[in-house]
PDB file of N, CA and C in Angstrom:
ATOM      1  N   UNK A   1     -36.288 -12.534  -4.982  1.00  0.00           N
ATOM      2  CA  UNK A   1     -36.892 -12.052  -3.749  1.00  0.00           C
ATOM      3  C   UNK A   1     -36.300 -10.685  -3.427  1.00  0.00           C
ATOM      4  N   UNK A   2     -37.359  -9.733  -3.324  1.00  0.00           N
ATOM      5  CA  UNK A   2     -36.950  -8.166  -2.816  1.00  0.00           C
ATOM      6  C   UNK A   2     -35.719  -8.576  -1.654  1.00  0.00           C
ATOM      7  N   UNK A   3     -34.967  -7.809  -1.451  1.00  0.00           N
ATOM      8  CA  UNK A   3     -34.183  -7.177  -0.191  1.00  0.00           C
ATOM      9  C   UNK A   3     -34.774  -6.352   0.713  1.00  0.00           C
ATOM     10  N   UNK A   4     -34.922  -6.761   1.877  1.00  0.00           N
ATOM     11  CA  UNK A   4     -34.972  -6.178   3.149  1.00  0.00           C
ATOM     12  C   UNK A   4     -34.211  -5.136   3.537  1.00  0.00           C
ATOM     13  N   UNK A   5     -35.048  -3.946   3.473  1.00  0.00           N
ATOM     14  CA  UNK A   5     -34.221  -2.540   3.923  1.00  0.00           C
ATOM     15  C   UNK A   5     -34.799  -1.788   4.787  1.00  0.00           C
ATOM     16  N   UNK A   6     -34.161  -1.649   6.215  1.00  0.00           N
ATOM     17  CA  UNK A   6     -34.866  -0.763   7.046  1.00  0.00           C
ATOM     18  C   UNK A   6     -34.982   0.767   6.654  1.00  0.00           C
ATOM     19  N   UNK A   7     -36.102   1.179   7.206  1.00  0.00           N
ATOM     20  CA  UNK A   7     -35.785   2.439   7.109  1.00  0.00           C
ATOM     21  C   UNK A   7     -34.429   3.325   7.577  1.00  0.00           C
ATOM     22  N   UNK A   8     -34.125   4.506   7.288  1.00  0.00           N
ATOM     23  CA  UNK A   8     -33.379   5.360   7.885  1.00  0.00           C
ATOM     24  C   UNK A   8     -33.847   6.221   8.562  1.00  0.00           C
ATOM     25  N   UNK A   9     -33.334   7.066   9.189  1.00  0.00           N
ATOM     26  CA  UNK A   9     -33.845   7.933  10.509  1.00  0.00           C
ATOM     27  C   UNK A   9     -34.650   9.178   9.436  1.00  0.00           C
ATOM     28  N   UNK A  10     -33.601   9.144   8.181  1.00  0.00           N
ATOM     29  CA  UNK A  10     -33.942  10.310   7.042  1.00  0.00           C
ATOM     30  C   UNK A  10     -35.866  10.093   6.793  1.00  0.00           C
ATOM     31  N   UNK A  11     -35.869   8.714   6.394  1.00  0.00           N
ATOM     32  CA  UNK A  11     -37.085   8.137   6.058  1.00  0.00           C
ATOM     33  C   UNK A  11     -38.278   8.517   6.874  1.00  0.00           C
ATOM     34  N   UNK A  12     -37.462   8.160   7.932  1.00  0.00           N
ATOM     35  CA  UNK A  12     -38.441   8.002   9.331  1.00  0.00           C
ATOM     36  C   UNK A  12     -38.686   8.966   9.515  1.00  0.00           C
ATOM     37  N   UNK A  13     -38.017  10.291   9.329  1.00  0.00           N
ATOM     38  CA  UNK A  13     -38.162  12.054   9.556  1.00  0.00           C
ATOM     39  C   UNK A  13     -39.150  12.241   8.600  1.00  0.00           C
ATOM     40  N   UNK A  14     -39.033  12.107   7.216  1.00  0.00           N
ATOM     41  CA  UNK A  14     -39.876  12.660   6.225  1.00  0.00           C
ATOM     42  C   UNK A  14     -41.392  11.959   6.510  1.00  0.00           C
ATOM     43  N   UNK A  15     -41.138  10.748   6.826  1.00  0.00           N
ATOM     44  CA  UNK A  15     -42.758  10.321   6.940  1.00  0.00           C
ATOM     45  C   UNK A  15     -43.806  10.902   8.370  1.00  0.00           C
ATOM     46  N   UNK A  16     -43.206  11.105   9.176  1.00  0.00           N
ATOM     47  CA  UNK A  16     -43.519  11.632  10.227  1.00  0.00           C
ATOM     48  C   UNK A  16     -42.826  12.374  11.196  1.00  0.00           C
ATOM     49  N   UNK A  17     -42.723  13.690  10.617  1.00  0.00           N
ATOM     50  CA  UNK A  17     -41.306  14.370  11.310  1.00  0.00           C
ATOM     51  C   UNK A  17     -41.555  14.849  13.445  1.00  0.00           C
ATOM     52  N   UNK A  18     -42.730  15.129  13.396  1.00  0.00           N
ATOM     53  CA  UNK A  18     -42.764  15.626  14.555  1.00  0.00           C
ATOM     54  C   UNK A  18     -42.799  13.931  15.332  1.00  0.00           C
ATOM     55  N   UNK A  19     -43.544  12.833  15.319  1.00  0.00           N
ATOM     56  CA  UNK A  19     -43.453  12.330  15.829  1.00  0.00           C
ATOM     57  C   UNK A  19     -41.792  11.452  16.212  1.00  0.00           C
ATOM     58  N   UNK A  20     -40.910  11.005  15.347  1.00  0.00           N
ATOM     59  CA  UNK A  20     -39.771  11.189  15.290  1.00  0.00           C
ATOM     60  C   UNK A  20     -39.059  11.732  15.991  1.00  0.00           C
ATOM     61  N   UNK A  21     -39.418  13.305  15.865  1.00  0.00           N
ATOM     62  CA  UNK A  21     -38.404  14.129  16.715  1.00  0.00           C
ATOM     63  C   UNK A  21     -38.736  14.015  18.133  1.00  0.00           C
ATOM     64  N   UNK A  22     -39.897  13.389  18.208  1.00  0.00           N
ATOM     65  CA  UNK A  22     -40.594  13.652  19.673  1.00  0.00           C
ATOM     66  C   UNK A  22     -39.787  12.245  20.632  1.00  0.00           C
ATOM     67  N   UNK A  23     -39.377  11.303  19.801  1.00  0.00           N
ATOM     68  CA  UNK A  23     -39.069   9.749  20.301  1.00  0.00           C
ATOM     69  C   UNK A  23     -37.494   9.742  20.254  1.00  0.00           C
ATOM     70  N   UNK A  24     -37.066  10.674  18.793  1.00  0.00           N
ATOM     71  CA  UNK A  24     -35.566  10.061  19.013  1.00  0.00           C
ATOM     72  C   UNK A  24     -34.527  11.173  19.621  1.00  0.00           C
ATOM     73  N   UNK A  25     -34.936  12.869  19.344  1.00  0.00           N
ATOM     74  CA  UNK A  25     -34.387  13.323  20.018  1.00  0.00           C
ATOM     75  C   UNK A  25     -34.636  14.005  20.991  1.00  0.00           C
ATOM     76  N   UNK A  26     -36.329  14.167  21.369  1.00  0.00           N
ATOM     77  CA  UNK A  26     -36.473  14.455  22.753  1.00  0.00           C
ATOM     78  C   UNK A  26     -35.918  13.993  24.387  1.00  0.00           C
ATOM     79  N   UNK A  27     -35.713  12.448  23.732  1.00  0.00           N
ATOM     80  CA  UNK A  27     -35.492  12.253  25.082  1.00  0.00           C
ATOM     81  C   UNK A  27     -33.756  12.136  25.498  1.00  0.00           C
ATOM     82  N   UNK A  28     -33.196  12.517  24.495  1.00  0.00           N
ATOM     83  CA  UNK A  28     -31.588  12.561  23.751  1.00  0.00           C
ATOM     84  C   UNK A  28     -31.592  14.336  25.006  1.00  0.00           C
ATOM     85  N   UNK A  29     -32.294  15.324  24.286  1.00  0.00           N
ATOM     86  CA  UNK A  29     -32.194  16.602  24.730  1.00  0.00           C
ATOM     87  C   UNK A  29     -32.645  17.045  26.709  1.00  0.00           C
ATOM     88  N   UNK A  30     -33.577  15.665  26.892  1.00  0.00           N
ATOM     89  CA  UNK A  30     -33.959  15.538  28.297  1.00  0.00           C
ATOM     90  C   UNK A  30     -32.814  15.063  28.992  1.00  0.00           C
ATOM     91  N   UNK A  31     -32.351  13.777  28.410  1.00  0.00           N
ATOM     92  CA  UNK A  31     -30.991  13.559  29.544  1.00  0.00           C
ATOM     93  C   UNK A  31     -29.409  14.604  29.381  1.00  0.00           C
ATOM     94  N   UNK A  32     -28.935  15.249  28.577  1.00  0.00           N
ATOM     95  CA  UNK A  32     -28.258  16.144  28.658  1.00  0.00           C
ATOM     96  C   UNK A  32     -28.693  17.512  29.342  1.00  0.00           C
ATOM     97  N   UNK A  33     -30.125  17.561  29.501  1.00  0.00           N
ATOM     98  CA  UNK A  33     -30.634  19.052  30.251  1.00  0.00           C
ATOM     99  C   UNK A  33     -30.481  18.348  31.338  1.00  0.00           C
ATOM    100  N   UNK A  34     -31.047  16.848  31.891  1.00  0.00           N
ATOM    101  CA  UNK A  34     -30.663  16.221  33.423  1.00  0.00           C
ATOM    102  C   UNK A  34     -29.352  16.666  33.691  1.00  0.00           C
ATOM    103  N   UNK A  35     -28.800  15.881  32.841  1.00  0.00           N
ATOM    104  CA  UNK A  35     -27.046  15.747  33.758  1.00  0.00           C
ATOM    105  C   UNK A  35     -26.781  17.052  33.750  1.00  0.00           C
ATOM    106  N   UNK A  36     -26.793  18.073  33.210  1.00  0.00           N
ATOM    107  CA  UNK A  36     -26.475  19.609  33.521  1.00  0.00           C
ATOM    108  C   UNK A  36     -26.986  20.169  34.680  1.00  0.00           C
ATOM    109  N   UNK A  37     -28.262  19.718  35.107  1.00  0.00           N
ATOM    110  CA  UNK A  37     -29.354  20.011  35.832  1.00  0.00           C
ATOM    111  C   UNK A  37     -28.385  19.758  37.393  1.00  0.00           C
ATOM    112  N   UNK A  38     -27.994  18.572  37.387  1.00  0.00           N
ATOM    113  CA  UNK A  38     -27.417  17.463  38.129  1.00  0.00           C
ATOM    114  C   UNK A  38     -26.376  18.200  38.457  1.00  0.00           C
ATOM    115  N   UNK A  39     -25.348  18.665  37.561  1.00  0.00           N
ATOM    116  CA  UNK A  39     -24.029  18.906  37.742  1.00  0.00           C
ATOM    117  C   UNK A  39     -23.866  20.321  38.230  1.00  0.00           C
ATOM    118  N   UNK A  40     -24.925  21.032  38.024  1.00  0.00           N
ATOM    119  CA  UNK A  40     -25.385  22.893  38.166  1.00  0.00           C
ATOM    120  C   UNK A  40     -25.792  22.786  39.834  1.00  0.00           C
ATOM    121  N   UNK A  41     -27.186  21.873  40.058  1.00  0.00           N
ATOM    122  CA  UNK A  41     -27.246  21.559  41.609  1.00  0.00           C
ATOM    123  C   UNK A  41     -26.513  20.896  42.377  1.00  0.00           C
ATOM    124  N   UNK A  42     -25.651  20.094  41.955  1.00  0.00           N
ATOM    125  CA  UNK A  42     -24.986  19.369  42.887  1.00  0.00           C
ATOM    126  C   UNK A  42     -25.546  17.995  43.455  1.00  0.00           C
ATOM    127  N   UNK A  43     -26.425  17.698  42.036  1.00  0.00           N
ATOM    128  CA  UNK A  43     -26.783  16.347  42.675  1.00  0.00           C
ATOM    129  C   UNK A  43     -26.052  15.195  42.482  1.00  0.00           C
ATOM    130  N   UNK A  44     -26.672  13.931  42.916  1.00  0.00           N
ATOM    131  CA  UNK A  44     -25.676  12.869  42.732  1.00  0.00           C
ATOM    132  C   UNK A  44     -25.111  12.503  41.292  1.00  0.00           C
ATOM    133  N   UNK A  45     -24.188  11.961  40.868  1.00  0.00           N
ATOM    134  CA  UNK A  45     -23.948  11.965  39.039  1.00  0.00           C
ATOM    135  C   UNK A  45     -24.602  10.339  39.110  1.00  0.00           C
ATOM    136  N   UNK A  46     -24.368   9.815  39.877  1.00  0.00           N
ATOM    137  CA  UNK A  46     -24.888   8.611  40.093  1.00  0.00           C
ATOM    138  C   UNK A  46     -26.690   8.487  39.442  1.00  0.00           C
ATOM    139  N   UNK A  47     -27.444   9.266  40.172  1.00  0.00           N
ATOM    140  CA  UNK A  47     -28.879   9.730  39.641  1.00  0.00           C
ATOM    141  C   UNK A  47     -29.120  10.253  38.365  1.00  0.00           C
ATOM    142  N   UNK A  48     -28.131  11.183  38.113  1.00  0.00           N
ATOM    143  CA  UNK A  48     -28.370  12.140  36.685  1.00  0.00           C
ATOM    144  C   UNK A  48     -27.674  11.309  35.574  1.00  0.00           C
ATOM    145  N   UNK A  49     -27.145  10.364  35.984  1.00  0.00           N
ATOM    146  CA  UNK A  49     -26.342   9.286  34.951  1.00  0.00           C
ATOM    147  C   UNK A  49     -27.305   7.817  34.915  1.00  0.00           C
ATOM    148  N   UNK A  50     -27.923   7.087  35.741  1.00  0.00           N
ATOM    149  CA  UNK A  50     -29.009   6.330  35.531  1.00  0.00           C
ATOM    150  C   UNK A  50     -30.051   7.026  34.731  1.00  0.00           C
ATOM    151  N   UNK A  51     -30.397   8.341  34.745  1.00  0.00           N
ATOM    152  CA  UNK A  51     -31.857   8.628  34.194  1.00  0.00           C
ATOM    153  C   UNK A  51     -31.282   9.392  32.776  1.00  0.00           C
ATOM    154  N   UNK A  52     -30.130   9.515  32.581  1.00  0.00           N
ATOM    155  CA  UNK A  52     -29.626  10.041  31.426  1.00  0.00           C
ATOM    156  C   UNK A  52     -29.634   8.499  30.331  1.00  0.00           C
ATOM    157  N   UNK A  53     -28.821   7.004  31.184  1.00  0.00           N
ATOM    158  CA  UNK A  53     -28.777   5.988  30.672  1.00  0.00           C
ATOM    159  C   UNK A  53     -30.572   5.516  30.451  1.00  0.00           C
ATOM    160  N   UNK A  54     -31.170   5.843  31.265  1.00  0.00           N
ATOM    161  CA  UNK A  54     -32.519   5.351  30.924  1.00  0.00           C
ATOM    162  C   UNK A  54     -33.456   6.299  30.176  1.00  0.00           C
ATOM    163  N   UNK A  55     -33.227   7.237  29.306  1.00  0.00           N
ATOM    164  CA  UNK A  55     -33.365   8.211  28.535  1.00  0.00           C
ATOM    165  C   UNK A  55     -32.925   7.484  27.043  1.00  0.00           C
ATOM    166  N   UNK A  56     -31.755   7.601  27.172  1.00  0.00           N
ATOM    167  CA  UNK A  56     -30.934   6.697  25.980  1.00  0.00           C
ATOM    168  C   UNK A  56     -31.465   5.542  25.510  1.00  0.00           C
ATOM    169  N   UNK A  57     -31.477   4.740  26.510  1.00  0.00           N
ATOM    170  CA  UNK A  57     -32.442   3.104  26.117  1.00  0.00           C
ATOM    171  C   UNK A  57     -34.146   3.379  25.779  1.00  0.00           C
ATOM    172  N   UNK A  58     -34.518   4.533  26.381  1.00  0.00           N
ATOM    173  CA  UNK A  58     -36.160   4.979  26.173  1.00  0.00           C
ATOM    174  C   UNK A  58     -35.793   5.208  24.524  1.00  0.00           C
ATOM    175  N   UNK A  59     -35.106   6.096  23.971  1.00  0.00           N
ATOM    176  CA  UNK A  59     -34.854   6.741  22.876  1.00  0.00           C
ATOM    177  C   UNK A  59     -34.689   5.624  22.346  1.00  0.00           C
ATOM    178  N   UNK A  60     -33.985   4.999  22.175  1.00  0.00           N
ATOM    179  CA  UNK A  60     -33.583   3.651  21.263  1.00  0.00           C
ATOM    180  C   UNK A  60     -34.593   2.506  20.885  1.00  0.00           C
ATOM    181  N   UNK A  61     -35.698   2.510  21.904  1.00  0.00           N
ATOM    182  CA  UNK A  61     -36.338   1.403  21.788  1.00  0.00           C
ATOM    183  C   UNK A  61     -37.453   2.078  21.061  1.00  0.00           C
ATOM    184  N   UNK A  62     -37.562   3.406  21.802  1.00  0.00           N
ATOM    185  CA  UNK A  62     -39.720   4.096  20.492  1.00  0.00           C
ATOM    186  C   UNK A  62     -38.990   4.304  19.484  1.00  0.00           C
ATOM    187  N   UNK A  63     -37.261   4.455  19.147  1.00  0.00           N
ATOM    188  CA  UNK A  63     -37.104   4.525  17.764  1.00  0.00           C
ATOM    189  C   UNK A  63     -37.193   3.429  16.713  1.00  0.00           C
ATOM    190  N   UNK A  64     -36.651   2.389  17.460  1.00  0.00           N
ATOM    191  CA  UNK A  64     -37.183   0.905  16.584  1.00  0.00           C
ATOM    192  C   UNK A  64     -38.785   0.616  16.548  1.00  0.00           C
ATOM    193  N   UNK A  65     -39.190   0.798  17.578  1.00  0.00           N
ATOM    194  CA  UNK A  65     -40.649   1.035  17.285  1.00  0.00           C
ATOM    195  C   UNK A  65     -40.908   1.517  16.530  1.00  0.00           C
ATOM    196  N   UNK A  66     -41.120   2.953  16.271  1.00  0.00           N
ATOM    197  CA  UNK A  66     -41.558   3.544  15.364  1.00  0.00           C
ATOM    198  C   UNK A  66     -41.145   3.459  13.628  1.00  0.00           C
ATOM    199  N   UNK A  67     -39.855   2.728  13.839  1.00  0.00           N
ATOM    200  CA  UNK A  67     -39.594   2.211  12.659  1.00  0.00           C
ATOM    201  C   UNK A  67     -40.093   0.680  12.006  1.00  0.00           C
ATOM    202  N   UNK A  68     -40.336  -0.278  13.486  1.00  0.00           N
ATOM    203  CA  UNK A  68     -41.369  -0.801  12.532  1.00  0.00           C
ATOM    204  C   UNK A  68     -42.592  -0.556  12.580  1.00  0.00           C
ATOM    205  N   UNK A  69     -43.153   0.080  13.107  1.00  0.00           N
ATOM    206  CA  UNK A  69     -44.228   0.427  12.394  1.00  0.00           C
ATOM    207  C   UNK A  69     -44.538   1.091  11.261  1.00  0.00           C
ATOM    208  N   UNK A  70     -43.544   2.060  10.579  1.00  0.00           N
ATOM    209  CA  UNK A  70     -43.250   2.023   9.668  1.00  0.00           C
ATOM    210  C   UNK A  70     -43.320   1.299   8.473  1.00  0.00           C
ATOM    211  N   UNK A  71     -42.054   0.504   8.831  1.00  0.00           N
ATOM    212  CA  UNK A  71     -42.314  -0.602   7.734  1.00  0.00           C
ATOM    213  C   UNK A  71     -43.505  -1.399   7.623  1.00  0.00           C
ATOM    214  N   UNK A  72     -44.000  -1.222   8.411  1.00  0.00           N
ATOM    215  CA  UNK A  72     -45.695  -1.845   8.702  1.00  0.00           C
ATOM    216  C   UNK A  72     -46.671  -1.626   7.464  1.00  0.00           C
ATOM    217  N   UNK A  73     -46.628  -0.357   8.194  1.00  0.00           N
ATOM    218  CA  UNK A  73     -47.009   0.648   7.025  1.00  0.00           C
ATOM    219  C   UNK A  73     -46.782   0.758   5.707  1.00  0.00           C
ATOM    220  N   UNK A  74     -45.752   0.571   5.385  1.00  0.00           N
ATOM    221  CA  UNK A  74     -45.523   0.363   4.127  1.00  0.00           C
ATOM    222  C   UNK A  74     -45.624  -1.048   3.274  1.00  0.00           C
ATOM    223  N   UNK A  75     -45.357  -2.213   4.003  1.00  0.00           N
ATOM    224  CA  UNK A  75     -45.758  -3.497   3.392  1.00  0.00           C
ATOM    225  C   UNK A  75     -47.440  -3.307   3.375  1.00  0.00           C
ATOM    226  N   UNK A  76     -47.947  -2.621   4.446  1.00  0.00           N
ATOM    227  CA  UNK A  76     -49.818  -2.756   3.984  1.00  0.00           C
ATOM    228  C   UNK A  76     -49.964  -2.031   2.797  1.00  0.00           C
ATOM    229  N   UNK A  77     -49.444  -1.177   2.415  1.00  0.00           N
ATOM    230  CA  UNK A  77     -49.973   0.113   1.061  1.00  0.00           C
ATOM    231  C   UNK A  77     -49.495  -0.868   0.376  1.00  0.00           C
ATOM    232  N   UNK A  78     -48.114  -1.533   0.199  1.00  0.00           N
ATOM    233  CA  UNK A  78     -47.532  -2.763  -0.806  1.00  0.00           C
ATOM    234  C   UNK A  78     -48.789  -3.337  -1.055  1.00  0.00           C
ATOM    235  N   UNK A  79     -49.280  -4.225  -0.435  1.00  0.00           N
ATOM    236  CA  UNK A  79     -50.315  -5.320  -0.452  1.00  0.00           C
ATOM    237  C   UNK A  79     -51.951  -4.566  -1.066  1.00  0.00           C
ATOM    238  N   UNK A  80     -51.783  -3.211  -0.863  1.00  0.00           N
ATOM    239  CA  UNK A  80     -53.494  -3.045  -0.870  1.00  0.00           C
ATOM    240  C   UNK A  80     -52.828  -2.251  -2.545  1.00  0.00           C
ATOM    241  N   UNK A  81     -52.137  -2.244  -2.599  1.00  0.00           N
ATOM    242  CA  UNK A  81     -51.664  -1.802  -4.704  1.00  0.00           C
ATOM    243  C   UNK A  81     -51.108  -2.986  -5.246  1.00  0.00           C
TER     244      UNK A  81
END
């Protein structure tokens, strides 16, 4: 029986690079422009640190997404060769 191998982020870049970049480090580059944003105005860290943490968990989860779909993808081309 084959072994089960997730993709890598490498994988995941080459097969679809813009979408990728759009899920794993856009929203990586949004909460560090927040908390700067935050820390430059003087807003609460309390605010710029929830939406930085909910940035992080956004990022983490369309990245497993998008990785399985991925693998999705690739067990169907398996099956249709």
């Amino acid at each position: 029986m084959a072994a089960r191998r997730s993709p890598s982020y490498i994988d995941l870049f080459r097969a679809a690079p813009t979408k990728s970049t759009l899920l794993a480090v856009g929203p990586l580059v949004l909460a560090a422009g927040q908390l700067a944003n935050g820390y430059v105005n003087g807003v609460s860290p309390v605010v710029s640190i929830a939406f930085a943490v909910a940035m992080v968990a956004f990022a983490t989860v369309a990245t497993d997404h998008h990785a399985a779909e991925h693998r999705r993808r690739r067990l169907e081309a398996d099956l249709e060769s």
